[in-house]
PDB file of N, CA and C in Angstrom:
ATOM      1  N   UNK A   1       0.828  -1.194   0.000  1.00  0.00           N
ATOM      2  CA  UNK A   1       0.000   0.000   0.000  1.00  0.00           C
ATOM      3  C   UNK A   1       0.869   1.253   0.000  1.00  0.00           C
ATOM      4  N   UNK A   2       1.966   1.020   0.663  1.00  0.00           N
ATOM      5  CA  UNK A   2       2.658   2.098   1.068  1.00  0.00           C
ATOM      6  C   UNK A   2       3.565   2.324  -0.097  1.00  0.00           C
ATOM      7  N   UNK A   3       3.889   1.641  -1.047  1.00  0.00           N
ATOM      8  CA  UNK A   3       4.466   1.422  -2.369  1.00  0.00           C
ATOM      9  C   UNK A   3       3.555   2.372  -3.306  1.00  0.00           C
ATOM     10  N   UNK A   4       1.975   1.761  -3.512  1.00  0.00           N
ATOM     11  CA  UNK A   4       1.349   2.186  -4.225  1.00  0.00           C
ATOM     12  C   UNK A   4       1.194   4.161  -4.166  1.00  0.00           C
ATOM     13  N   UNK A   5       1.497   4.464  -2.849  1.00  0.00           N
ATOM     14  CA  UNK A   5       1.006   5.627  -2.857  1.00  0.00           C
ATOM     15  C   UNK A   5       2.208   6.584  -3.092  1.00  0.00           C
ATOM     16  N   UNK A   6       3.265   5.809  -2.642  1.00  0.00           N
ATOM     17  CA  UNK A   6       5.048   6.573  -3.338  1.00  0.00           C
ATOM     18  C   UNK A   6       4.923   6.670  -4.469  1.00  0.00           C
ATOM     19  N   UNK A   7       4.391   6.005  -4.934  1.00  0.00           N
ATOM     20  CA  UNK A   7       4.287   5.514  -6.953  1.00  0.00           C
ATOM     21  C   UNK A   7       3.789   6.998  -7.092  1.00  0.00           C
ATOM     22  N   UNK A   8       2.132   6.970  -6.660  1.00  0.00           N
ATOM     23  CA  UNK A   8       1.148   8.005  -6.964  1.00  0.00           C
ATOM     24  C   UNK A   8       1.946   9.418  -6.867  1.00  0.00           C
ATOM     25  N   UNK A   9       2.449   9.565  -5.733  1.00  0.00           N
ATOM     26  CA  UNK A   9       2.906  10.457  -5.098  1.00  0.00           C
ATOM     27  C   UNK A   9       4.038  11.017  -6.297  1.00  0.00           C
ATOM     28  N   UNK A  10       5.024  10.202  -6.169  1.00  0.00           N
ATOM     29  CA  UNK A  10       6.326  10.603  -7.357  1.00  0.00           C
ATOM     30  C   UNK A  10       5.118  10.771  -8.992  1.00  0.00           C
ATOM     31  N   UNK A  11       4.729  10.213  -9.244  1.00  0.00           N
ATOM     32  CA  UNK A  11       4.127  10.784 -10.782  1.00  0.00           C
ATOM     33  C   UNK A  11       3.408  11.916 -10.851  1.00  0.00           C
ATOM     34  N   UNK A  12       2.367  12.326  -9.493  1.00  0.00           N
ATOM     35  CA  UNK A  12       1.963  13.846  -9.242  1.00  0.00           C
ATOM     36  C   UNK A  12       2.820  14.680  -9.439  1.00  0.00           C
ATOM     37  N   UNK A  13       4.122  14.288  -8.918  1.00  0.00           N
ATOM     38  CA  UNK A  13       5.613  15.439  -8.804  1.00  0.00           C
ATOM     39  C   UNK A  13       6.023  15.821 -10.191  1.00  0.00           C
ATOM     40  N   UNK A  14       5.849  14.551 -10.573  1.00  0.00           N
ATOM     41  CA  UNK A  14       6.913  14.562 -12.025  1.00  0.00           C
ATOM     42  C   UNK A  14       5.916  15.200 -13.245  1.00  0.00           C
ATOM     43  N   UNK A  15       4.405  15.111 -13.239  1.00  0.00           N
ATOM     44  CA  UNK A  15       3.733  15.889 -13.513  1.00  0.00           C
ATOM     45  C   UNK A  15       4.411  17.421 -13.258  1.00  0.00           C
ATOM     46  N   UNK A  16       3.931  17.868 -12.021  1.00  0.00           N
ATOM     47  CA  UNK A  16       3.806  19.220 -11.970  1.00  0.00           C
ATOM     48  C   UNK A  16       5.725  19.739 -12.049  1.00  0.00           C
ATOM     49  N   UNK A  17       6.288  19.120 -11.995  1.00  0.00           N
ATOM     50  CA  UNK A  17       7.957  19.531 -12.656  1.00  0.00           C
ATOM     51  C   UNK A  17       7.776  19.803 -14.280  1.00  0.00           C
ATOM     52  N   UNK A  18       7.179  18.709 -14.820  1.00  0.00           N
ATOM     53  CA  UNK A  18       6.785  19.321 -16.091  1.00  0.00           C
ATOM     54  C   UNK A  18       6.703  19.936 -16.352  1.00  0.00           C
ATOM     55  N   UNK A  19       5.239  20.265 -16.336  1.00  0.00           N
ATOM     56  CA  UNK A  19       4.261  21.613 -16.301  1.00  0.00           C
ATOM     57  C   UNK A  19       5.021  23.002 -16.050  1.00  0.00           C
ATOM     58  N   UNK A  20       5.796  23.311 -14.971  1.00  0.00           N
ATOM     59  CA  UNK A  20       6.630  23.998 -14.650  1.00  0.00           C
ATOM     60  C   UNK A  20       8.224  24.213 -15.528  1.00  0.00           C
ATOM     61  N   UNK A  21       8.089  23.174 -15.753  1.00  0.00           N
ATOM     62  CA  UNK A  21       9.617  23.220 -16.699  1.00  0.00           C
ATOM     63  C   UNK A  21       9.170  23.742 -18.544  1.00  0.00           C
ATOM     64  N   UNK A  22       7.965  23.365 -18.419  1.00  0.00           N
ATOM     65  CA  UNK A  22       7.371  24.358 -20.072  1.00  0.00           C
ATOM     66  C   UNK A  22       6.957  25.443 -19.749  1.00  0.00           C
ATOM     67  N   UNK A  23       6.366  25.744 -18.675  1.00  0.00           N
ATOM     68  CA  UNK A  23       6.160  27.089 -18.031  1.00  0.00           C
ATOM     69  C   UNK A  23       7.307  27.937 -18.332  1.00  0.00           C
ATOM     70  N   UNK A  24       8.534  27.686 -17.709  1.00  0.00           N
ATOM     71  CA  UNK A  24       9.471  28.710 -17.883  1.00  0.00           C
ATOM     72  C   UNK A  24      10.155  28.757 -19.101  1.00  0.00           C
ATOM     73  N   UNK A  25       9.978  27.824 -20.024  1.00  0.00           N
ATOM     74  CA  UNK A  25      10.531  28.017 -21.738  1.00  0.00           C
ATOM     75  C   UNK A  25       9.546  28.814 -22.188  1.00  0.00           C
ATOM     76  N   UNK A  26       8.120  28.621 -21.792  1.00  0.00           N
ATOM     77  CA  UNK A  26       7.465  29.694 -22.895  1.00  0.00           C
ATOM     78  C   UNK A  26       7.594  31.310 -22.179  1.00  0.00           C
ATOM     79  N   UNK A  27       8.078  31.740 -21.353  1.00  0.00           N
ATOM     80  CA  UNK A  27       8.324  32.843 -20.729  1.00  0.00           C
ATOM     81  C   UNK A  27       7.394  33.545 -20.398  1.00  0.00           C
ATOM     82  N   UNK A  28       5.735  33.415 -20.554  1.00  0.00           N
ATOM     83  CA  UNK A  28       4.687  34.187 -19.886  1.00  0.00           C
ATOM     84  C   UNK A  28       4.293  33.742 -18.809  1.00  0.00           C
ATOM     85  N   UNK A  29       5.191  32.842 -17.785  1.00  0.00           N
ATOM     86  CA  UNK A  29       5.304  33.217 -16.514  1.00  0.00           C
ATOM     87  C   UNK A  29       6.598  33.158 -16.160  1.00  0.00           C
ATOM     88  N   UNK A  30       6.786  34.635 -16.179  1.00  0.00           N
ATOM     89  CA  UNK A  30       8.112  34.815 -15.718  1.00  0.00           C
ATOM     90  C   UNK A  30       8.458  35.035 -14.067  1.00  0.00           C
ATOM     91  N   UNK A  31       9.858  35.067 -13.556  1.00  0.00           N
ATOM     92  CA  UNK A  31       9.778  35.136 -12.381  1.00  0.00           C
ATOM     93  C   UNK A  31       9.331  35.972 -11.618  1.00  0.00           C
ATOM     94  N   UNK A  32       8.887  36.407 -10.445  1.00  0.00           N
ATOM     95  CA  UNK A  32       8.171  37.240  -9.945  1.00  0.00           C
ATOM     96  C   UNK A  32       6.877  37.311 -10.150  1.00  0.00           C
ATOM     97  N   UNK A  33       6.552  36.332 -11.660  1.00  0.00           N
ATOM     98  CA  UNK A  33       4.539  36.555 -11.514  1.00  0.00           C
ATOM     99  C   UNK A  33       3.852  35.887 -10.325  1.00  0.00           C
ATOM    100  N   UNK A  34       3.091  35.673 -10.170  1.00  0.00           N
ATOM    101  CA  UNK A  34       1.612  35.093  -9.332  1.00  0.00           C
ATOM    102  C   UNK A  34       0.662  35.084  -9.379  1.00  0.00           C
ATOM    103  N   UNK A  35      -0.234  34.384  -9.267  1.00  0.00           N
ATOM    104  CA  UNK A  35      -1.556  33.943  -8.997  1.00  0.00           C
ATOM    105  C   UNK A  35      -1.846  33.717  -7.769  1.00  0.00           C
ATOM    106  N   UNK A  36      -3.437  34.288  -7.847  1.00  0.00           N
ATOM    107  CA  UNK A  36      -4.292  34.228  -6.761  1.00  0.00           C
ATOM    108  C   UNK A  36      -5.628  33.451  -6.521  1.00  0.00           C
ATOM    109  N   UNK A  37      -5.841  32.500  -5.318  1.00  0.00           N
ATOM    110  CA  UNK A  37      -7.074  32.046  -5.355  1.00  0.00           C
ATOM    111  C   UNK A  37      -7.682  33.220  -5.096  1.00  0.00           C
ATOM    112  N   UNK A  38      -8.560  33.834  -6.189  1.00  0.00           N
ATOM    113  CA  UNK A  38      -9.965  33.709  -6.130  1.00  0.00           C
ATOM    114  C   UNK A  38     -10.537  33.444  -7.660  1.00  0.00           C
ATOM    115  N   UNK A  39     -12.024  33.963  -7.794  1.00  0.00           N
ATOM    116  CA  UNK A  39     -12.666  33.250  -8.775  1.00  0.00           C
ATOM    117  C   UNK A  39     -12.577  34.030 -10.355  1.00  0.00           C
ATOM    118  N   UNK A  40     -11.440  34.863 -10.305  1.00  0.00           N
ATOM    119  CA  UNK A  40     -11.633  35.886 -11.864  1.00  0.00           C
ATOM    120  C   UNK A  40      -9.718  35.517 -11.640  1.00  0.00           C
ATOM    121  N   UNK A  41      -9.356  34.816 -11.521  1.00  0.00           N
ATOM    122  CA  UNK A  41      -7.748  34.908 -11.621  1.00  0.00           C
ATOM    123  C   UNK A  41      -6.986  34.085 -12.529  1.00  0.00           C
ATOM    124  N   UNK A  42      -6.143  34.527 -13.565  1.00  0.00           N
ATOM    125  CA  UNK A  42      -6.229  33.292 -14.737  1.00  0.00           C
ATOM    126  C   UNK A  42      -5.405  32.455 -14.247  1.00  0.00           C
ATOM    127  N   UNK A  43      -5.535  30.975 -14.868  1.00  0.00           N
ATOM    128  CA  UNK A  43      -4.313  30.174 -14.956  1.00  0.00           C
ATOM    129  C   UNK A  43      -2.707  30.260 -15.376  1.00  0.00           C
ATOM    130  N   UNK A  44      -1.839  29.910 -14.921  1.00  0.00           N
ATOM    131  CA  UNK A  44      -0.561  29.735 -15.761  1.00  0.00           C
ATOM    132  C   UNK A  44      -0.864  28.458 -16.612  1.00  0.00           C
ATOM    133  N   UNK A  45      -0.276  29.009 -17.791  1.00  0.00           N
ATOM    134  CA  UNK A  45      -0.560  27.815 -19.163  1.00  0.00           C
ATOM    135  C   UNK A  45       0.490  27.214 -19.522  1.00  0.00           C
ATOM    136  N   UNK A  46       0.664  26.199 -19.742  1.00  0.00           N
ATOM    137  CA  UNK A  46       1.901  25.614 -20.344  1.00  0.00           C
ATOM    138  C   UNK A  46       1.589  25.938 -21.765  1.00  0.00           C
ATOM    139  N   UNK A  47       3.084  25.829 -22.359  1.00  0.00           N
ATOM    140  CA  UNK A  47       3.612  26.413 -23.905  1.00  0.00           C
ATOM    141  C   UNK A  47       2.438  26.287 -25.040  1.00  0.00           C
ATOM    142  N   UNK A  48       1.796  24.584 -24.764  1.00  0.00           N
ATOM    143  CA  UNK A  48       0.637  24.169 -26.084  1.00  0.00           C
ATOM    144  C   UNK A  48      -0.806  24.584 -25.082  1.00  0.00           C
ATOM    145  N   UNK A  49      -0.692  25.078 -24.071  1.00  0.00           N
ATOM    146  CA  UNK A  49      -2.447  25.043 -23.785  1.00  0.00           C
ATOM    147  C   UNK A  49      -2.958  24.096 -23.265  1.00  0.00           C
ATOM    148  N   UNK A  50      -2.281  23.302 -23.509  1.00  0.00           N
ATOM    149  CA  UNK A  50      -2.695  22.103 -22.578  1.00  0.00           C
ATOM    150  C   UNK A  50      -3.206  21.977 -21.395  1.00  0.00           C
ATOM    151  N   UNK A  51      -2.517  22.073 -20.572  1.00  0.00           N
ATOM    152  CA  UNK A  51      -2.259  22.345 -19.204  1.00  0.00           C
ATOM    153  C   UNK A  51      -2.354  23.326 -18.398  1.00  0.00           C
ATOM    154  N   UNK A  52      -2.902  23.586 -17.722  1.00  0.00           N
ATOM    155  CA  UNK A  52      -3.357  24.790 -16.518  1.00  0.00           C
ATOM    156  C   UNK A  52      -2.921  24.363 -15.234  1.00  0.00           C
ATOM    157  N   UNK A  53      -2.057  25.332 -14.612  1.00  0.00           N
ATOM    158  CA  UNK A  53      -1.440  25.221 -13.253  1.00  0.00           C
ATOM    159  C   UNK A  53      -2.714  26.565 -12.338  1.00  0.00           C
ATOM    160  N   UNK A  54      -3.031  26.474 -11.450  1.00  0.00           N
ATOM    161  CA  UNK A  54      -3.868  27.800 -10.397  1.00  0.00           C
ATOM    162  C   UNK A  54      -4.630  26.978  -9.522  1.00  0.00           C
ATOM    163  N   UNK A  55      -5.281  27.649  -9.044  1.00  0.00           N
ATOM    164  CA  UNK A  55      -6.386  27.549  -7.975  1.00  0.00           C
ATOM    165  C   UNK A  55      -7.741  27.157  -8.557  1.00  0.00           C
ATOM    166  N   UNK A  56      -8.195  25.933  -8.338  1.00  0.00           N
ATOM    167  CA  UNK A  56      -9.696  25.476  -9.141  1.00  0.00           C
ATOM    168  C   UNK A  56     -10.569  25.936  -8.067  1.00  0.00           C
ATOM    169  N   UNK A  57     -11.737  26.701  -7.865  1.00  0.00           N
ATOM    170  CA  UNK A  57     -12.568  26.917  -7.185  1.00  0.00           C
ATOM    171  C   UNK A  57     -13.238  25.529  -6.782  1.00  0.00           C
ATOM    172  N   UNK A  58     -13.594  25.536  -5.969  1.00  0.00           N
ATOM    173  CA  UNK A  58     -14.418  24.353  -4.821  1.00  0.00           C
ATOM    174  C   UNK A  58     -15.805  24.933  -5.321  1.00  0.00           C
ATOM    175  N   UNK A  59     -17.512  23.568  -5.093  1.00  0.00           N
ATOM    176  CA  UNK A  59     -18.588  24.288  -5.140  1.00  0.00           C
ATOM    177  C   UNK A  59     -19.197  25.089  -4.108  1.00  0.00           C
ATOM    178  N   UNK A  60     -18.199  25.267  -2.904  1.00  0.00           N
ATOM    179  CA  UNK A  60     -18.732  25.624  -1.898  1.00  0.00           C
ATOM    180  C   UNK A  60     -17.350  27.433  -2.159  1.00  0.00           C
ATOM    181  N   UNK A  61     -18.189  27.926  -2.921  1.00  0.00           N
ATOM    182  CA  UNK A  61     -17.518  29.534  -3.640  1.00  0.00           C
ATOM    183  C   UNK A  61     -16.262  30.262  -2.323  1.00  0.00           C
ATOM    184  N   UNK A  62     -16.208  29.592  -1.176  1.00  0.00           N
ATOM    185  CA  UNK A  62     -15.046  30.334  -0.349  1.00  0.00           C
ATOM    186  C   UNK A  62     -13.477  29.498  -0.230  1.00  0.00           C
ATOM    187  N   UNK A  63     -13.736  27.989  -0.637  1.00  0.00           N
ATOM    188  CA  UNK A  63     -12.438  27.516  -0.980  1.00  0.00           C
ATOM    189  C   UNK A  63     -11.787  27.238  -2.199  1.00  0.00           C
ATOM    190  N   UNK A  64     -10.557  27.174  -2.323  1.00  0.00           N
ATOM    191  CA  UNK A  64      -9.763  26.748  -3.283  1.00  0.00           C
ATOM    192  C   UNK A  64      -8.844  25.398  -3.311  1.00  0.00           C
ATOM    193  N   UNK A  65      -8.522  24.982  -4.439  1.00  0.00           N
ATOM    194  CA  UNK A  65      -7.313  23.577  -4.513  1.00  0.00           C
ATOM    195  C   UNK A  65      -6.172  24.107  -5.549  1.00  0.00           C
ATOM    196  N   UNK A  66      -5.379  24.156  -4.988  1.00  0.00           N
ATOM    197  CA  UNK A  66      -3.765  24.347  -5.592  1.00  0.00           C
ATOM    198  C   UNK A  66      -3.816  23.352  -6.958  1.00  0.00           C
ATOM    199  N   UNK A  67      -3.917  23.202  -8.204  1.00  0.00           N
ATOM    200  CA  UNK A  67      -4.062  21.666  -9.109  1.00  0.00           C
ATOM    201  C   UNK A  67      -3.542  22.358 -10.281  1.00  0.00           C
ATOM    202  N   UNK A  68      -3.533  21.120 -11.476  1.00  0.00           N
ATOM    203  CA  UNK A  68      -2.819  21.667 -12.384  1.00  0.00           C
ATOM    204  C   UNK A  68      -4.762  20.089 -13.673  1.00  0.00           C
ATOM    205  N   UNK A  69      -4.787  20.803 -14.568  1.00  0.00           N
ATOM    206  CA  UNK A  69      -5.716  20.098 -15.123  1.00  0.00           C
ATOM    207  C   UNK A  69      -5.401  20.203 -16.498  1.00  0.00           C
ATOM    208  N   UNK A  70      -6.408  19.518 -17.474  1.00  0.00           N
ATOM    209  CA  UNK A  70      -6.376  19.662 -18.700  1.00  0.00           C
ATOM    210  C   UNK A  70      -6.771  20.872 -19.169  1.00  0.00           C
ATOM    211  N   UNK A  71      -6.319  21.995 -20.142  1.00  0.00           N
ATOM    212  CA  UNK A  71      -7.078  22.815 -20.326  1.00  0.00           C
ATOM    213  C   UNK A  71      -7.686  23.124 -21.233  1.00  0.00           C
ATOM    214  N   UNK A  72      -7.454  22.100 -22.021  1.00  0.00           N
ATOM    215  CA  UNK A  72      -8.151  22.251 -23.610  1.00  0.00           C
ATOM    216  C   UNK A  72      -9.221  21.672 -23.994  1.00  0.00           C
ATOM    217  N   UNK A  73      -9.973  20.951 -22.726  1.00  0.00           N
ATOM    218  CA  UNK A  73     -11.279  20.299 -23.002  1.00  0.00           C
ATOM    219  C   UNK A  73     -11.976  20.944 -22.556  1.00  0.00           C
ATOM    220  N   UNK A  74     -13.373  20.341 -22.943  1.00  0.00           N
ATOM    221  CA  UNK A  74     -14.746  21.066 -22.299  1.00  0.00           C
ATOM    222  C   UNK A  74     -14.831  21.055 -20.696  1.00  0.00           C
ATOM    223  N   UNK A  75     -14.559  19.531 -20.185  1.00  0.00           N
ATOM    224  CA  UNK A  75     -14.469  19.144 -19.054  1.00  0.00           C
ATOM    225  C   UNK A  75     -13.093  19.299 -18.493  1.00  0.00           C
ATOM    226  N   UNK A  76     -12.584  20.343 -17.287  1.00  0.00           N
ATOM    227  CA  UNK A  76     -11.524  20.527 -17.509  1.00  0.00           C
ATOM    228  C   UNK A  76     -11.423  19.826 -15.927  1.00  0.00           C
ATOM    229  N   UNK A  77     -10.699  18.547 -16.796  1.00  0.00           N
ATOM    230  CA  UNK A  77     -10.126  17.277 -15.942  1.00  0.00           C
ATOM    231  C   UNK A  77      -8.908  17.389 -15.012  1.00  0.00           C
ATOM    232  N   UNK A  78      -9.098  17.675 -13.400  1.00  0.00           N
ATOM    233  CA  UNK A  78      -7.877  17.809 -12.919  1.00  0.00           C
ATOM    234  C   UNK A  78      -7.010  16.500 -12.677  1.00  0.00           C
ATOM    235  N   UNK A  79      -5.647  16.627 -13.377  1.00  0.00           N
ATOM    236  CA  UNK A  79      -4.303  15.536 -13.452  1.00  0.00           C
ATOM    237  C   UNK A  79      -3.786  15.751 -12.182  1.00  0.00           C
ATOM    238  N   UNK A  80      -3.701  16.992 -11.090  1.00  0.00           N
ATOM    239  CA  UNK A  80      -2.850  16.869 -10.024  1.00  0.00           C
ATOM    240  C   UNK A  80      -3.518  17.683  -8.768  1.00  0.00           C
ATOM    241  N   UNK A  81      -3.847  17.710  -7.735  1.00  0.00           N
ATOM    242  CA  UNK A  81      -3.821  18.770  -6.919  1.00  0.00           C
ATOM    243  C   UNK A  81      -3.841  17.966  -5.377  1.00  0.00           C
ATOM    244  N   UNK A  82      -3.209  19.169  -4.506  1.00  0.00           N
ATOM    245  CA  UNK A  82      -3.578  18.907  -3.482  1.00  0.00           C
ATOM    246  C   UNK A  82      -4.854  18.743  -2.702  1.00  0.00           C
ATOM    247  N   UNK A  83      -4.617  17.437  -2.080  1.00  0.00           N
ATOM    248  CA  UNK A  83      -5.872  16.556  -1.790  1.00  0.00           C
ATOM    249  C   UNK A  83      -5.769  16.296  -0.113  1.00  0.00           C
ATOM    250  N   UNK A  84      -7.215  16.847   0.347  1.00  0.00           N
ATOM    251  CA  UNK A  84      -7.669  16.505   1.412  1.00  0.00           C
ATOM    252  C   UNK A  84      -8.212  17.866   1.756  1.00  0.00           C
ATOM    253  N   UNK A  85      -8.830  17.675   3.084  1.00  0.00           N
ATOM    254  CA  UNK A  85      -9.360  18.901   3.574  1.00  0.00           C
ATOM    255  C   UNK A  85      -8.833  20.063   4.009  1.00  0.00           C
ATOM    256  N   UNK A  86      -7.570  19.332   4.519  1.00  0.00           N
ATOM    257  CA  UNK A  86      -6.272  20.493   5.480  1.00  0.00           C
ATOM    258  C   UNK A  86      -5.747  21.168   4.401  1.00  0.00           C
ATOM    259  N   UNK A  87      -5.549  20.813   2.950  1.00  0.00           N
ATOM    260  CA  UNK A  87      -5.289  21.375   1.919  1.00  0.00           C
ATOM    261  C   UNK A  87      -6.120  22.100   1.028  1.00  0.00           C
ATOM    262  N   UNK A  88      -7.240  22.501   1.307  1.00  0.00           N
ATOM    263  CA  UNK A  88      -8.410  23.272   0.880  1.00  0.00           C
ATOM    264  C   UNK A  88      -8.099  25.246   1.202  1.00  0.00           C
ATOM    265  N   UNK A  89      -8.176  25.532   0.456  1.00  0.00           N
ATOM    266  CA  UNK A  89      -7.101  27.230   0.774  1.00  0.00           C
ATOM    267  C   UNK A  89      -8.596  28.221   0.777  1.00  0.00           C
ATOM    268  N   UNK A  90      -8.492  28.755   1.745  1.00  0.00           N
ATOM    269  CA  UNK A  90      -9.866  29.577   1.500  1.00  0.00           C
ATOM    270  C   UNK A  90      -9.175  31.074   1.842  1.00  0.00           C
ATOM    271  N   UNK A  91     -10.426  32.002   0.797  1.00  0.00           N
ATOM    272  CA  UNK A  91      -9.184  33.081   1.040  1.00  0.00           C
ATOM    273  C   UNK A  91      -8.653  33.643  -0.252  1.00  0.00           C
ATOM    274  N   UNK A  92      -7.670  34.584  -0.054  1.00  0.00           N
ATOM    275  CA  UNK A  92      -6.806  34.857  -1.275  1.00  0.00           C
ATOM    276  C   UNK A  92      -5.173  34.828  -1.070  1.00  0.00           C
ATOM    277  N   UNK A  93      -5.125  33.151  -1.150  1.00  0.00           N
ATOM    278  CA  UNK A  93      -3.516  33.141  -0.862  1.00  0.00           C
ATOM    279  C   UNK A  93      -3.504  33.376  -2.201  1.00  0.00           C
ATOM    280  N   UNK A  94      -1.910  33.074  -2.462  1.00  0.00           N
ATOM    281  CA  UNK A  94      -1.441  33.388  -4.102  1.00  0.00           C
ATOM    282  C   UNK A  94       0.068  32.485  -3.728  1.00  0.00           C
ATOM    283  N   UNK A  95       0.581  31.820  -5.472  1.00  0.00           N
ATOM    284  CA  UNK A  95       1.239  31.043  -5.111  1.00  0.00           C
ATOM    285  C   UNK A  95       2.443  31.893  -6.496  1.00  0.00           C
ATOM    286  N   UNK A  96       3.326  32.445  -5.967  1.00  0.00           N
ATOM    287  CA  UNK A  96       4.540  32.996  -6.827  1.00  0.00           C
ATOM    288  C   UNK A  96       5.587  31.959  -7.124  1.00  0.00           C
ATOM    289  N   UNK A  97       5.970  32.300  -8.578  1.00  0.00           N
ATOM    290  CA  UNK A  97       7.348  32.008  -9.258  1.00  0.00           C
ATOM    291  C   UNK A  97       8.350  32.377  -8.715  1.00  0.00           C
ATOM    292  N   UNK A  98       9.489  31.682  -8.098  1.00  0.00           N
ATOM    293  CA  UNK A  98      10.564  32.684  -7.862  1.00  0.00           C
ATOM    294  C   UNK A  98      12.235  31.508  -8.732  1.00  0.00           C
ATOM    295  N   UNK A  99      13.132  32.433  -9.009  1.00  0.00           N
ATOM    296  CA  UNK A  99      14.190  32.366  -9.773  1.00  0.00           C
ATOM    297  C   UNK A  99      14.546  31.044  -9.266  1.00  0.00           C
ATOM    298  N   UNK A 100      14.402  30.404  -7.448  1.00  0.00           N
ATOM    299  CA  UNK A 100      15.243  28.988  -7.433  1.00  0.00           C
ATOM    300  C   UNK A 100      14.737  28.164  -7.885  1.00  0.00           C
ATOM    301  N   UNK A 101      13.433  28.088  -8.421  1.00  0.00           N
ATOM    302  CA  UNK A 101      12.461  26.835  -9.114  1.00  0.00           C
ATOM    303  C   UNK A 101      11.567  26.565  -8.026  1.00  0.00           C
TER     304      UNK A 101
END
């Protein structure tokens, strides 16, 4: 069990290293940008569109989830986010780029 969830765990990572590593080749998120949970705040996009890194609104309109999803479908399918309740962000944190990665 405890295997299965290292597995899970390392491919979430290696996901969002991705995502992040086309992020900074296409240069429209450069260092110093950020994003904010709330509900008018855009995504960071990876290079093809694909992919959306931000804050997905919850149906209950005062929390947020840190995730990264598909972004080019109708149904925009989340591939990664932090999961559970203690990880639910309510509020307007914001999560910045900075130069060490």
């Amino acid at each position: 069990m405890a295997s299965a969830i290292f597995t899970l765990m390392f491919l979430a990572t290696m996901v969002l290293l991705q995502l992040m590593a086309v992020a900074q080749t296409d240069g429209s998120n450069p260092v110093g940008a950020s994003i904010t949970a709330n509900d008018d705040a855009p995504p960071w996009l990876s290079s093809s569109g694909e992919f959306a890194f931000g804050f997905r609104q919850m149906e209950n309109k005062d929390y947020f989830w840190l995730s990264i999803w598909y972004e080019k479908i109708p149904e925009k399918t989340v591939v990664w986010s932090l999961l559970g309740c203690e990880d639910l962000i309510k509020g307007r944190a914001h999560c910045e780029r900075l130069d060490e990665g």
